[in-house]
PDB file of N, CA and C in Angstrom:
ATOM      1  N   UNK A   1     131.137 129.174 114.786  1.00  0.00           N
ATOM      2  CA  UNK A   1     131.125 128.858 113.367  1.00  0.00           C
ATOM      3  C   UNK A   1     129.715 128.430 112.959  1.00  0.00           C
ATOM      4  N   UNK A   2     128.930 128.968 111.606  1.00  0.00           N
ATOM      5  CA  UNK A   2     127.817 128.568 111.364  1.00  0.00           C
ATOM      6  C   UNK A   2     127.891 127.265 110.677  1.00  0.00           C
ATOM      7  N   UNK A   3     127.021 126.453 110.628  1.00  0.00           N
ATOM      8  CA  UNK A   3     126.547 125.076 110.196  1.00  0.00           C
ATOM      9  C   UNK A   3     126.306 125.576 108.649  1.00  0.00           C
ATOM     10  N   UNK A   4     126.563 125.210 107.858  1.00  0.00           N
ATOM     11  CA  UNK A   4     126.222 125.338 106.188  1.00  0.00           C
ATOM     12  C   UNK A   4     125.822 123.652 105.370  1.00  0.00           C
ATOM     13  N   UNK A   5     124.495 123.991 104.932  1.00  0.00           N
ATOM     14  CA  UNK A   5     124.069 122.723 104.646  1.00  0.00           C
ATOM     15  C   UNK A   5     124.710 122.204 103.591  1.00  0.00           C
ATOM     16  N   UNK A   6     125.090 120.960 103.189  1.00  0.00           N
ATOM     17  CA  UNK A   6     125.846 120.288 101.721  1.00  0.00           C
ATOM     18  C   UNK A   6     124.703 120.240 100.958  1.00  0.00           C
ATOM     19  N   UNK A   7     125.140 120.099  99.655  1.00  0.00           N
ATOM     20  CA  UNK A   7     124.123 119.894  98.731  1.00  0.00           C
ATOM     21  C   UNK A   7     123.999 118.776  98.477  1.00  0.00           C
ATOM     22  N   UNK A   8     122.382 118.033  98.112  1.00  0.00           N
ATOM     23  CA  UNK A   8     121.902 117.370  97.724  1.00  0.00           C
ATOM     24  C   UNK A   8     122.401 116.584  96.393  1.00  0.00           C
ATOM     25  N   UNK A   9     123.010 115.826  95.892  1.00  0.00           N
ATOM     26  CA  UNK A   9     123.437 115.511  94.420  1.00  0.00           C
ATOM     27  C   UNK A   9     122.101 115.067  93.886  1.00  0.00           C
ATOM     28  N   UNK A  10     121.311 113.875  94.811  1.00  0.00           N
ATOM     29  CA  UNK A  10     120.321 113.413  94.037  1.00  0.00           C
ATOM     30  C   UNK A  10     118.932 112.526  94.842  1.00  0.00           C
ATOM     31  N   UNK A  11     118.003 113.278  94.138  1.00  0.00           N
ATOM     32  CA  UNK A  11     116.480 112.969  95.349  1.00  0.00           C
ATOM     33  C   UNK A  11     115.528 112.233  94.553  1.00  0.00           C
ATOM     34  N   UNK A  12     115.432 110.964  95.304  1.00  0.00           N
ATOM     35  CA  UNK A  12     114.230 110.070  94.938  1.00  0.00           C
ATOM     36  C   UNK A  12     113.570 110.557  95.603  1.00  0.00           C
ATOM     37  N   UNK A  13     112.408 110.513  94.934  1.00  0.00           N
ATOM     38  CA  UNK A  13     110.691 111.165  95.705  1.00  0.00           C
ATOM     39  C   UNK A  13     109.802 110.875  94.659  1.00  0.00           C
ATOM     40  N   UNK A  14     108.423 110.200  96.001  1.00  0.00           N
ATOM     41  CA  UNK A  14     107.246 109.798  95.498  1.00  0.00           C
ATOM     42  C   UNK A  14     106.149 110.875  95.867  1.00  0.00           C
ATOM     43  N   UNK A  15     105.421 111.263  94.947  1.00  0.00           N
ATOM     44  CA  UNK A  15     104.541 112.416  95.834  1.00  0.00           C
ATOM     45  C   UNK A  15     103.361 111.368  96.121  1.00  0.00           C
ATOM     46  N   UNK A  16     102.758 112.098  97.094  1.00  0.00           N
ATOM     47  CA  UNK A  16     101.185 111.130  98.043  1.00  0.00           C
ATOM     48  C   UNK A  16     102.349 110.360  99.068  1.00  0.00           C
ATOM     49  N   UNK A  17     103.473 110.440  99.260  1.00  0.00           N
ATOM     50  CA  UNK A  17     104.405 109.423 100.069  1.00  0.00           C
ATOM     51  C   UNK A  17     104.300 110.038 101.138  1.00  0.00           C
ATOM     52  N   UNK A  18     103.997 109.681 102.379  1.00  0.00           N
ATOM     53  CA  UNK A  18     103.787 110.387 104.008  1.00  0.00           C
ATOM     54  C   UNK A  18     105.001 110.799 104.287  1.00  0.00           C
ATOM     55  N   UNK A  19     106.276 109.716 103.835  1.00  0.00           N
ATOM     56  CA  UNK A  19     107.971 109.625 104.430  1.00  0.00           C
ATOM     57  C   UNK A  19     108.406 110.529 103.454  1.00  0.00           C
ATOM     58  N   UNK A  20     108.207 110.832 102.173  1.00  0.00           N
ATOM     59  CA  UNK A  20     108.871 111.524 101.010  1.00  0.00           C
ATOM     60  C   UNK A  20     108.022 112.761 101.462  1.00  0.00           C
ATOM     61  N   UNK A  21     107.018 113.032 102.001  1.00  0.00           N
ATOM     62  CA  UNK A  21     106.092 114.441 102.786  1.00  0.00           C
ATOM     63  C   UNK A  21     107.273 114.874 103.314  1.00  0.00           C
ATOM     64  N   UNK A  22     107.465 114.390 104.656  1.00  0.00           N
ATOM     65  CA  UNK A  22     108.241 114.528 105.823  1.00  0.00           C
ATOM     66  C   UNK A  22     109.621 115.585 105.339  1.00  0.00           C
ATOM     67  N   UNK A  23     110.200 114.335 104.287  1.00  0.00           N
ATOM     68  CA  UNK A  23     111.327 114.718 103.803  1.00  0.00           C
ATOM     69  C   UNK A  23     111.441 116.244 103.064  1.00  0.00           C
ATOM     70  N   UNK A  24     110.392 115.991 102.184  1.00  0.00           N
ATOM     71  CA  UNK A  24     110.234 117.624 101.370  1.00  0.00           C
ATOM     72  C   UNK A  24     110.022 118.790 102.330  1.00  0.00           C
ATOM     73  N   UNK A  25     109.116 118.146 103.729  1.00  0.00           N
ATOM     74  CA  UNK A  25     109.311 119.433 104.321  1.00  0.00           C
ATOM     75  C   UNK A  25     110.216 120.111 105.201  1.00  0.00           C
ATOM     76  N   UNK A  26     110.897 118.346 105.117  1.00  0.00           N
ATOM     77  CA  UNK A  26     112.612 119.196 106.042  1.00  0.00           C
ATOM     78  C   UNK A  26     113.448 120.096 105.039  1.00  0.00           C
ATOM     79  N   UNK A  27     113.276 119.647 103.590  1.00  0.00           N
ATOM     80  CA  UNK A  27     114.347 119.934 102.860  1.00  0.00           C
ATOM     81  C   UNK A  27     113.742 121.461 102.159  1.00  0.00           C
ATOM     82  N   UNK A  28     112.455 121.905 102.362  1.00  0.00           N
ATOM     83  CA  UNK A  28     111.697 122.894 102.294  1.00  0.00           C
ATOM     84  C   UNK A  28     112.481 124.177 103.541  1.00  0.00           C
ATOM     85  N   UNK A  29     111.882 123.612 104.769  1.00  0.00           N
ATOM     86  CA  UNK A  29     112.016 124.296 106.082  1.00  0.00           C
ATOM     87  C   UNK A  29     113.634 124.664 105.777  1.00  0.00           C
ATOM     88  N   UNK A  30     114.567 124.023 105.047  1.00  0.00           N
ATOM     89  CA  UNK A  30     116.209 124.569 105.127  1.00  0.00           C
ATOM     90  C   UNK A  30     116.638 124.789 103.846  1.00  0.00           C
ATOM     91  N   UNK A  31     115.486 125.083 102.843  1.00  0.00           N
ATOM     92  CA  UNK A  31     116.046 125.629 101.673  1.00  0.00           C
ATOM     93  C   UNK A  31     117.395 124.795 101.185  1.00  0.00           C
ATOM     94  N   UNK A  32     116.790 123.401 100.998  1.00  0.00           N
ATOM     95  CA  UNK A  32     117.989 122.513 100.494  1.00  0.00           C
ATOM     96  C   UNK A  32     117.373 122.466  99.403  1.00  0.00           C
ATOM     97  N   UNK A  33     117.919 122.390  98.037  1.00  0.00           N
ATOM     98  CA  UNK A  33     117.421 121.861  96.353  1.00  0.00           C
ATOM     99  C   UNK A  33     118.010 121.102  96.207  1.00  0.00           C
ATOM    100  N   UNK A  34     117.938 119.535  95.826  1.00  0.00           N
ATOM    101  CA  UNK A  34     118.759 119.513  94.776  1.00  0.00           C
ATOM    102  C   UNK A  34     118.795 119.051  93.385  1.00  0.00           C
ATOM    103  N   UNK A  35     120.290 118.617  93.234  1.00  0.00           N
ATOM    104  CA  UNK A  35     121.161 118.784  91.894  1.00  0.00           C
ATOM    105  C   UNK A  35     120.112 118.275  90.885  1.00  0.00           C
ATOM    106  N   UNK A  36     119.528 117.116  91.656  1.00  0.00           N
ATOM    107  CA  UNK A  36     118.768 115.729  90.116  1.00  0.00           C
ATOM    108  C   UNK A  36     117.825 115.615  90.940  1.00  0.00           C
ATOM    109  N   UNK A  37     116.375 115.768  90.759  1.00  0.00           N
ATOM    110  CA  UNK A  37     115.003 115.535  91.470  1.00  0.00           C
ATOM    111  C   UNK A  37     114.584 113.949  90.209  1.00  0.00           C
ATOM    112  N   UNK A  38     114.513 113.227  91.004  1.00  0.00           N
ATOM    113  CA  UNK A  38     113.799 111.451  90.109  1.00  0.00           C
ATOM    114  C   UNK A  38     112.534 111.380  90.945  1.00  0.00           C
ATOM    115  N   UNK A  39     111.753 111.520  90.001  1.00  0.00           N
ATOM    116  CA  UNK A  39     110.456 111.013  90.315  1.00  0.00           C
ATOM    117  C   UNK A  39     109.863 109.762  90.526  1.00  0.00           C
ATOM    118  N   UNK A  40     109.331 109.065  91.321  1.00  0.00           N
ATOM    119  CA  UNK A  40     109.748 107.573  91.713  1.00  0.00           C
ATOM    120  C   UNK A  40     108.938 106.868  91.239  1.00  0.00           C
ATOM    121  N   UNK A  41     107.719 107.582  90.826  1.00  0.00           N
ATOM    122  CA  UNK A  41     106.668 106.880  90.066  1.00  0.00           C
ATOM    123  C   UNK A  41     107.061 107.644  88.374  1.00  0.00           C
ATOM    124  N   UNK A  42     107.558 107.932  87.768  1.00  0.00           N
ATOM    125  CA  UNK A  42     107.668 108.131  86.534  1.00  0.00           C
ATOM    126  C   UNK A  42     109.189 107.075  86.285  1.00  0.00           C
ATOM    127  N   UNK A  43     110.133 106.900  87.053  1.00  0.00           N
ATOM    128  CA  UNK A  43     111.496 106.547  87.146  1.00  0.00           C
ATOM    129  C   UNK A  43     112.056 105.502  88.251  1.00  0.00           C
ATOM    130  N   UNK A  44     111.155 104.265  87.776  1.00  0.00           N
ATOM    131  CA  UNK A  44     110.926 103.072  89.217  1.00  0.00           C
ATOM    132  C   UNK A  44     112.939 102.913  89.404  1.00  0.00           C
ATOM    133  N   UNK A  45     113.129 102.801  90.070  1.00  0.00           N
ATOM    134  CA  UNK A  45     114.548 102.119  90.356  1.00  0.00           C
ATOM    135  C   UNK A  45     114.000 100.412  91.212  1.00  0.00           C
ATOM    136  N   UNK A  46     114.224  99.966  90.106  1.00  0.00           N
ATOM    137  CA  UNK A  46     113.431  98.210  90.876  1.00  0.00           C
ATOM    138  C   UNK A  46     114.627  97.860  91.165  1.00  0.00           C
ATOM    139  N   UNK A  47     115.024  96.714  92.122  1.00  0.00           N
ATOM    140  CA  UNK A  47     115.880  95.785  92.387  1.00  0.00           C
ATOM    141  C   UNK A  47     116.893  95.208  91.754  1.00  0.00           C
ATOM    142  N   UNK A  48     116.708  95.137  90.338  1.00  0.00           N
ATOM    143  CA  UNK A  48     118.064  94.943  89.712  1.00  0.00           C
ATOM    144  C   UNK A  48     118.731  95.793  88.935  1.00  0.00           C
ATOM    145  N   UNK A  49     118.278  97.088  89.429  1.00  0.00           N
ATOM    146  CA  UNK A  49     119.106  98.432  88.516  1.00  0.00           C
ATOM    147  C   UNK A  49     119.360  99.460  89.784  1.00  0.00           C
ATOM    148  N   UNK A  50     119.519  98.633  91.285  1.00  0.00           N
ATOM    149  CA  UNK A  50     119.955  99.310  92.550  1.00  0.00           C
ATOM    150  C   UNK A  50     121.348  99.591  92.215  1.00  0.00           C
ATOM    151  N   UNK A  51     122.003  99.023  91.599  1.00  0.00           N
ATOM    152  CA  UNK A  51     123.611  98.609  91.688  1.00  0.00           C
ATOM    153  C   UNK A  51     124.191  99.841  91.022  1.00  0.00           C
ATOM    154  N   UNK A  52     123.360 100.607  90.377  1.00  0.00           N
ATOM    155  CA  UNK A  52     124.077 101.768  89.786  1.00  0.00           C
ATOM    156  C   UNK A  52     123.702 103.157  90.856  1.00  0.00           C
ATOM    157  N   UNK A  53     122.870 103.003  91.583  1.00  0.00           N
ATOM    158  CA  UNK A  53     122.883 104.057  92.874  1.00  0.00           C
ATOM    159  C   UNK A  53     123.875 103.872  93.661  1.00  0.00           C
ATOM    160  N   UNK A  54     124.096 102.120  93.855  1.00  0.00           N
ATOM    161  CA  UNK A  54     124.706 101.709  95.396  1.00  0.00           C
ATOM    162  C   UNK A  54     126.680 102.147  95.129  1.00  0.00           C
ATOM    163  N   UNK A  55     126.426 102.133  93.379  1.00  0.00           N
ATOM    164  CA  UNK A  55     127.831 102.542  92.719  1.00  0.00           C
ATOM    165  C   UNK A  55     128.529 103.511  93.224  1.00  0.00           C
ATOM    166  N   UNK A  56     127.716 104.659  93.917  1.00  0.00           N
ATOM    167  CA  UNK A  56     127.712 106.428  93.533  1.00  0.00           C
ATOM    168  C   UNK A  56     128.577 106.091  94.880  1.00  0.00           C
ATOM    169  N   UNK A  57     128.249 105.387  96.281  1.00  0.00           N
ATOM    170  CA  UNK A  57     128.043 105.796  97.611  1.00  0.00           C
ATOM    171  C   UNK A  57     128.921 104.620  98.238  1.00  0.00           C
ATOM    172  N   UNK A  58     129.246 105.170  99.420  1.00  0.00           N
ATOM    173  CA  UNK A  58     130.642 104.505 100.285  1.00  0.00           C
ATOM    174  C   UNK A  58     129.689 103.870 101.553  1.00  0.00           C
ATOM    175  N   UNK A  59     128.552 104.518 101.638  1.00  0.00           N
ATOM    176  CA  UNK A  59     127.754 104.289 103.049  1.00  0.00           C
ATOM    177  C   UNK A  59     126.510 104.526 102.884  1.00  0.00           C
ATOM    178  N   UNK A  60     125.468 103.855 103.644  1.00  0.00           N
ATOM    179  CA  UNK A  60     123.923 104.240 103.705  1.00  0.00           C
ATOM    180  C   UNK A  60     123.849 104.303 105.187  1.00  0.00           C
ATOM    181  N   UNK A  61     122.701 105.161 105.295  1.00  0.00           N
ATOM    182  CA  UNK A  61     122.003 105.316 106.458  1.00  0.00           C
ATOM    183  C   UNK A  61     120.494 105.260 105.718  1.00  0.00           C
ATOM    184  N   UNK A  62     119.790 103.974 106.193  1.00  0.00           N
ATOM    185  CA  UNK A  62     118.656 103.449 106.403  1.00  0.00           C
ATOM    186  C   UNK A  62     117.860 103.767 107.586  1.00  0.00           C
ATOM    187  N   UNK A  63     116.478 104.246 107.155  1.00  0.00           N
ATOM    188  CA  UNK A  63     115.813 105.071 108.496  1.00  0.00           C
ATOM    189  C   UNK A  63     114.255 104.449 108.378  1.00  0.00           C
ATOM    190  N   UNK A  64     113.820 104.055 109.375  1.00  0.00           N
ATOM    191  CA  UNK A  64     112.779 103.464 109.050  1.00  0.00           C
ATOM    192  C   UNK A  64     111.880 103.821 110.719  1.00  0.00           C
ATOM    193  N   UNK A  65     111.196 105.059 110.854  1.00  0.00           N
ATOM    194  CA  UNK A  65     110.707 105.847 112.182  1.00  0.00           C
ATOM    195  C   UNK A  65     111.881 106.160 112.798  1.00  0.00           C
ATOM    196  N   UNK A  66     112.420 105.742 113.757  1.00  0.00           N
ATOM    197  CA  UNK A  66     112.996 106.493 114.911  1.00  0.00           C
ATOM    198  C   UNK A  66     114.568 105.201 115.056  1.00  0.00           C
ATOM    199  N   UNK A  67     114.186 104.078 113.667  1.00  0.00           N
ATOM    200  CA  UNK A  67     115.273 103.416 113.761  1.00  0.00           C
ATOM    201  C   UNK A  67     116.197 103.568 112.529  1.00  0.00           C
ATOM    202  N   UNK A  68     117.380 103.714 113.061  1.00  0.00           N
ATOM    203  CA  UNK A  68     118.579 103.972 111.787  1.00  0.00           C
ATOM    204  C   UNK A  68     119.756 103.127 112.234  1.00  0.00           C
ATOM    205  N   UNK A  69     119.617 102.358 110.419  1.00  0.00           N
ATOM    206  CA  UNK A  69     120.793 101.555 110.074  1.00  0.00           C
ATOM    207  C   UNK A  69     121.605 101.796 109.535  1.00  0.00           C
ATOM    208  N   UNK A  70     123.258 101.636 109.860  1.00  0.00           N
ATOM    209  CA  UNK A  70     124.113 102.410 109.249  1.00  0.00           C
ATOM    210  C   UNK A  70     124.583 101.607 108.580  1.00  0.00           C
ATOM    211  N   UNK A  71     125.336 101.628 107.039  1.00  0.00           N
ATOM    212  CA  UNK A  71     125.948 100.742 106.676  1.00  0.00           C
ATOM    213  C   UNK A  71     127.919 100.962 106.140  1.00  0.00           C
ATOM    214  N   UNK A  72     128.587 100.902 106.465  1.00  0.00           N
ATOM    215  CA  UNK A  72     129.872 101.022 105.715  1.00  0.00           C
ATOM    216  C   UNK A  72     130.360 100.406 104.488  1.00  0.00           C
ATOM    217  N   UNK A  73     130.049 100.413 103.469  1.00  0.00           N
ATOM    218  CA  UNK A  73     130.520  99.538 102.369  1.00  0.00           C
ATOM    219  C   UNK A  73     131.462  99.340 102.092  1.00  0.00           C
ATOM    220  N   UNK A  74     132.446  99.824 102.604  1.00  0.00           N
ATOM    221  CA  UNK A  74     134.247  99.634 102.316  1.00  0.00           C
ATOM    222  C   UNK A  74     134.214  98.100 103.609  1.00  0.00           C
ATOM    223  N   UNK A  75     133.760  98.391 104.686  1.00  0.00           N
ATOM    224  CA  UNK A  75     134.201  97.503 105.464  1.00  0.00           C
ATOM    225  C   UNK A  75     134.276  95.556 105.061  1.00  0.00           C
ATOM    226  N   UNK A  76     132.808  95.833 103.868  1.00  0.00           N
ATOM    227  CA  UNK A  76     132.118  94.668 103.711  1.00  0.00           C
ATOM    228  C   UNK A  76     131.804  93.638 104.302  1.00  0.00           C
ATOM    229  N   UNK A  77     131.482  94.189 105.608  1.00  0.00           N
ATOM    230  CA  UNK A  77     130.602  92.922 106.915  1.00  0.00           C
ATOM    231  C   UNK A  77     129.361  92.897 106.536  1.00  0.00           C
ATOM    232  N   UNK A  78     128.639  93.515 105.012  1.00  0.00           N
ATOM    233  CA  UNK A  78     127.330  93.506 105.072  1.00  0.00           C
ATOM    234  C   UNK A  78     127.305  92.703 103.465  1.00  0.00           C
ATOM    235  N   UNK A  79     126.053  91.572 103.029  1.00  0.00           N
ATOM    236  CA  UNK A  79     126.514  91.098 102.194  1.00  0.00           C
ATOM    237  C   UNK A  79     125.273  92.111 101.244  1.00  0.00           C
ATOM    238  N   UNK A  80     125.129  91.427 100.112  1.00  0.00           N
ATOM    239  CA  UNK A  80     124.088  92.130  98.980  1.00  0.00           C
ATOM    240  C   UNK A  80     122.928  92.214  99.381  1.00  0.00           C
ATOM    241  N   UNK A  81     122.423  90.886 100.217  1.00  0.00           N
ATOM    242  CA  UNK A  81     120.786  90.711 100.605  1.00  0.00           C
ATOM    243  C   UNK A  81     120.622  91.225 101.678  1.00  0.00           C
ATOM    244  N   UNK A  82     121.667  91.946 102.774  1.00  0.00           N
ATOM    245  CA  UNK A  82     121.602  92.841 104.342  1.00  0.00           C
ATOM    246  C   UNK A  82     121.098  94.066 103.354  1.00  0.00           C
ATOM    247  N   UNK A  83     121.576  94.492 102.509  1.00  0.00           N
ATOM    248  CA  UNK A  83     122.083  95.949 102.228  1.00  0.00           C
ATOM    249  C   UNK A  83     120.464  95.937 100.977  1.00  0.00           C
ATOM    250  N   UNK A  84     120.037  94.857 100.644  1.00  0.00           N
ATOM    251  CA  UNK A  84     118.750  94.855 100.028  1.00  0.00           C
ATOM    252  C   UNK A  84     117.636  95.227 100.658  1.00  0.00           C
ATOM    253  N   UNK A  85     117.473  94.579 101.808  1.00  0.00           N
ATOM    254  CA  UNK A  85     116.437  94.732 102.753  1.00  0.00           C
ATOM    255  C   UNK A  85     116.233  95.680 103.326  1.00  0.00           C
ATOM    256  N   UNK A  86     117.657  96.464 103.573  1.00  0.00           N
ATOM    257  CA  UNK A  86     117.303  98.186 104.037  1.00  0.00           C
ATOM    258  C   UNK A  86     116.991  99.113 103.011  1.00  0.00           C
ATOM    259  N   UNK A  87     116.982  99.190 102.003  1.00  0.00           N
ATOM    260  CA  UNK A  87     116.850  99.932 100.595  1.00  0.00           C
ATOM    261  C   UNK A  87     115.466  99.538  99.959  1.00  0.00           C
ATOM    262  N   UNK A  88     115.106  98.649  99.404  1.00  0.00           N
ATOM    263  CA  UNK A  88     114.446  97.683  98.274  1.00  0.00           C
ATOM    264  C   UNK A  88     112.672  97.721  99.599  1.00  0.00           C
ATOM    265  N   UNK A  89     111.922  98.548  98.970  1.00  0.00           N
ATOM    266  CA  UNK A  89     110.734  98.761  99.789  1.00  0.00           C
ATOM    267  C   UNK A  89     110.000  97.192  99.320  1.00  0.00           C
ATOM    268  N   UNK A  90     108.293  97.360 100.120  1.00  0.00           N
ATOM    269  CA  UNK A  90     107.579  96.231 100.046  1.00  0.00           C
ATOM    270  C   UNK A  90     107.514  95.398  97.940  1.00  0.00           C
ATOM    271  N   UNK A  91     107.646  97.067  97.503  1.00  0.00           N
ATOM    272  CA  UNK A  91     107.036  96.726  95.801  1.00  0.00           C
ATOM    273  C   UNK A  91     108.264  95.830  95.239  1.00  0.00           C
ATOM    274  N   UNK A  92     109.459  96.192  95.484  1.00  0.00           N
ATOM    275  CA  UNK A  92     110.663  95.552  94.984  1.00  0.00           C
ATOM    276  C   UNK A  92     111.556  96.890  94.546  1.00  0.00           C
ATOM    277  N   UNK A  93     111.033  98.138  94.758  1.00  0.00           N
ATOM    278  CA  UNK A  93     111.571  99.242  94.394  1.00  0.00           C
ATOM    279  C   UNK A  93     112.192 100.346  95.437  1.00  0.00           C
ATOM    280  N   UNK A  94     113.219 100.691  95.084  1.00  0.00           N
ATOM    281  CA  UNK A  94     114.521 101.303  96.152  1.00  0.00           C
ATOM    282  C   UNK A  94     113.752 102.391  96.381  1.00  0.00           C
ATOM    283  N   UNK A  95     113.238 102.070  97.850  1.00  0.00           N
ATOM    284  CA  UNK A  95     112.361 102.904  98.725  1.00  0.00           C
ATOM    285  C   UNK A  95     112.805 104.820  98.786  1.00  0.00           C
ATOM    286  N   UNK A  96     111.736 105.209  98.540  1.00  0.00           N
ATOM    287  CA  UNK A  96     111.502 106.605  98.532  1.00  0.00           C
ATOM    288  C   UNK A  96     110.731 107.016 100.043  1.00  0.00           C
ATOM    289  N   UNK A  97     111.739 108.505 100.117  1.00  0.00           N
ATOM    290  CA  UNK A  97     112.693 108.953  99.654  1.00  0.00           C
ATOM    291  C   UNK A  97     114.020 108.642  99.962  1.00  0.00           C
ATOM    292  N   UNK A  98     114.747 108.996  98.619  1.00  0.00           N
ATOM    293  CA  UNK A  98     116.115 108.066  98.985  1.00  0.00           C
ATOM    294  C   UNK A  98     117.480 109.565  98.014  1.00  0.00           C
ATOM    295  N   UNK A  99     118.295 109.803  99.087  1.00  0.00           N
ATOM    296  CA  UNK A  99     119.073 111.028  98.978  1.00  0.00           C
ATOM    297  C   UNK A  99     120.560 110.799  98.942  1.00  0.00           C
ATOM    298  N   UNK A 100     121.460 110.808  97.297  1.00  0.00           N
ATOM    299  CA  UNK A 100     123.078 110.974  97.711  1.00  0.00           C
ATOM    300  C   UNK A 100     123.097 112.005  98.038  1.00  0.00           C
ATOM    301  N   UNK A 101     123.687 112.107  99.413  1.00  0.00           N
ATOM    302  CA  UNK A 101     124.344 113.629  99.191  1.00  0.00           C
ATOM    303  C   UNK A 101     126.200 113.065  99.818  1.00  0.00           C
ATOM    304  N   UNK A 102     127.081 113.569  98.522  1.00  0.00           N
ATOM    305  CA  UNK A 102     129.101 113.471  98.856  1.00  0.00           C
ATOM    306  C   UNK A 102     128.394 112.007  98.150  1.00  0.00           C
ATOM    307  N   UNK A 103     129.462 110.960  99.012  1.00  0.00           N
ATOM    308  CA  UNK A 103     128.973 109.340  98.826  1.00  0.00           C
ATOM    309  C   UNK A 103     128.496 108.523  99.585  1.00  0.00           C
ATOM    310  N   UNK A 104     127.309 108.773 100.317  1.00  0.00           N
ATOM    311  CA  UNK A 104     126.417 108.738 100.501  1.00  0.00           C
ATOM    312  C   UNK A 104     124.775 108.841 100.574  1.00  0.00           C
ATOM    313  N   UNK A 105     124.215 107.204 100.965  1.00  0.00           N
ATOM    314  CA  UNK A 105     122.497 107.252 100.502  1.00  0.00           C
ATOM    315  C   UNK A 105     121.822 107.575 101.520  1.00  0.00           C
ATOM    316  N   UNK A 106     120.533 108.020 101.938  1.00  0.00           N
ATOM    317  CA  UNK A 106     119.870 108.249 102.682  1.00  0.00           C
ATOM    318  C   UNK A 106     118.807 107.783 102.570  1.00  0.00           C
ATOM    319  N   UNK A 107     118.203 106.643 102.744  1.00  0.00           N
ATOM    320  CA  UNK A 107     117.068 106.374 102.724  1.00  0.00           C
ATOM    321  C   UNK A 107     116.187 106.092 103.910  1.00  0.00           C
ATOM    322  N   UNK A 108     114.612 106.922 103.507  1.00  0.00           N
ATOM    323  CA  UNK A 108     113.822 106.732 104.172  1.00  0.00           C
ATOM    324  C   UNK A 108     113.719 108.321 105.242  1.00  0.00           C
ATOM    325  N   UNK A 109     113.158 108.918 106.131  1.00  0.00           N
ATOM    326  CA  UNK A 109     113.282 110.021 106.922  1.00  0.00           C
ATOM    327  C   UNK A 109     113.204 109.529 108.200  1.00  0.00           C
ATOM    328  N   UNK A 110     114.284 110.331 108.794  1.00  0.00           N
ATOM    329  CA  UNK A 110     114.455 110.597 110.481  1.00  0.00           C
ATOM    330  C   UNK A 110     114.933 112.163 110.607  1.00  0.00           C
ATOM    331  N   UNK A 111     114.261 112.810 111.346  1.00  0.00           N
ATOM    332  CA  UNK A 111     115.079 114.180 111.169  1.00  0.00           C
ATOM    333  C   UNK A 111     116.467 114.272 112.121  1.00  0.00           C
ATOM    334  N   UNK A 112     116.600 113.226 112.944  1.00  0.00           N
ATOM    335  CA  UNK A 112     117.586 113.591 113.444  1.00  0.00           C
ATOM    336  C   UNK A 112     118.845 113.376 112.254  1.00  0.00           C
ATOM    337  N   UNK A 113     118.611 112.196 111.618  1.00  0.00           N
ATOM    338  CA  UNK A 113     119.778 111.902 110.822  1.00  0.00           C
ATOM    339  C   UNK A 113     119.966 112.454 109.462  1.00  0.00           C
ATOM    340  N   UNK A 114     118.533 113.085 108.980  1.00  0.00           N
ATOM    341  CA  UNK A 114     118.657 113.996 108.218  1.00  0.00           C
ATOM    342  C   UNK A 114     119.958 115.767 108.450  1.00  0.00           C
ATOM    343  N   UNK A 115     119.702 115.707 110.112  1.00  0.00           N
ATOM    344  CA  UNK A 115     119.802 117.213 110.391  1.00  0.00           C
ATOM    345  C   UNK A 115     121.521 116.830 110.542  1.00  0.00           C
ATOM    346  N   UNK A 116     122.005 115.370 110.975  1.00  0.00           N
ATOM    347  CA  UNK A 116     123.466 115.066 111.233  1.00  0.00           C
ATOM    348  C   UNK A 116     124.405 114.897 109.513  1.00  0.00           C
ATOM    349  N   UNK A 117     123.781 114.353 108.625  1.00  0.00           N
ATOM    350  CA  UNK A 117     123.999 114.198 107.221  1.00  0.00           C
ATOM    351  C   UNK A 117     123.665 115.385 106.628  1.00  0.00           C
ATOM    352  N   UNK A 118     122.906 116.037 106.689  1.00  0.00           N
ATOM    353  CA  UNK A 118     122.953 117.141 105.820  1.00  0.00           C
ATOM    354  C   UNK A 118     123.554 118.922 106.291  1.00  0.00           C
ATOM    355  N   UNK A 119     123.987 118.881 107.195  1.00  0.00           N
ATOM    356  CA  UNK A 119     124.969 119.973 107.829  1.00  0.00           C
ATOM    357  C   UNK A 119     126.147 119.736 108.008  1.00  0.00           C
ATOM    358  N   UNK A 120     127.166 120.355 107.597  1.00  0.00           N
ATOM    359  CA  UNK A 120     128.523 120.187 108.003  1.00  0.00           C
ATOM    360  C   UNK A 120     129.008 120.298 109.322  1.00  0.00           C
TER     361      UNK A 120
END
């Protein structure tokens, strides 16, 4: 059976970003588009207008190099300020690049967890 990639609903991206690089060129290399492209410097998502992203999504996977944090939000073992600190970069703004795809966020690049989240 072939692997068929899901679509993207919605992509934060900063251009000049090394991690939002990375990302465009995974999502380049597999001909992923998607649905809503937000530009992160025209369309800041700061810290107290996270709550309408975190709305969309059941789970994050936080990636920060070669380390990934998973989060379950139904479970609620994680409180507001766990689930801040993996999202909410140095500026105060929900770190780019940051990807729903179903209900789920993706923030930050790892290709492994890119290549496990974005293939069926």
């Amino acid at each position: 059976m072939k692997n068929t990639v899901k679509q993207i609903d919605w992509y934060y991206h900063r251009n000049g970003c090394t991690t939002c690089g990375k990302s465009q060129n995974y999502l380049s290399k597999h001909k992923i588009e998607p649905k809503i492209f937000v530009d992160a410097r025209k369309n800041t998502i700061t810290q107290d207008k996270v709550d309408s992203v975190l709305a969309r999504v059941n789970q994050i996977y936080s990636c920060k190099g070669n380390k990934v944090d998973h989060i379950n939000l139904s479970d609620k073992a994680h409180d507001q300020e766990s689930i801040l600190k993996l999202i909410i970069g140095p500026t105060g703004n929900l770190r780019a690049p940051s990807i729903i795809i179903d209900k789920t966020l993706l923030v930050g690049f790892n290709e492994e967890t890119f290549a496990k989240i974005l293939a069926n």
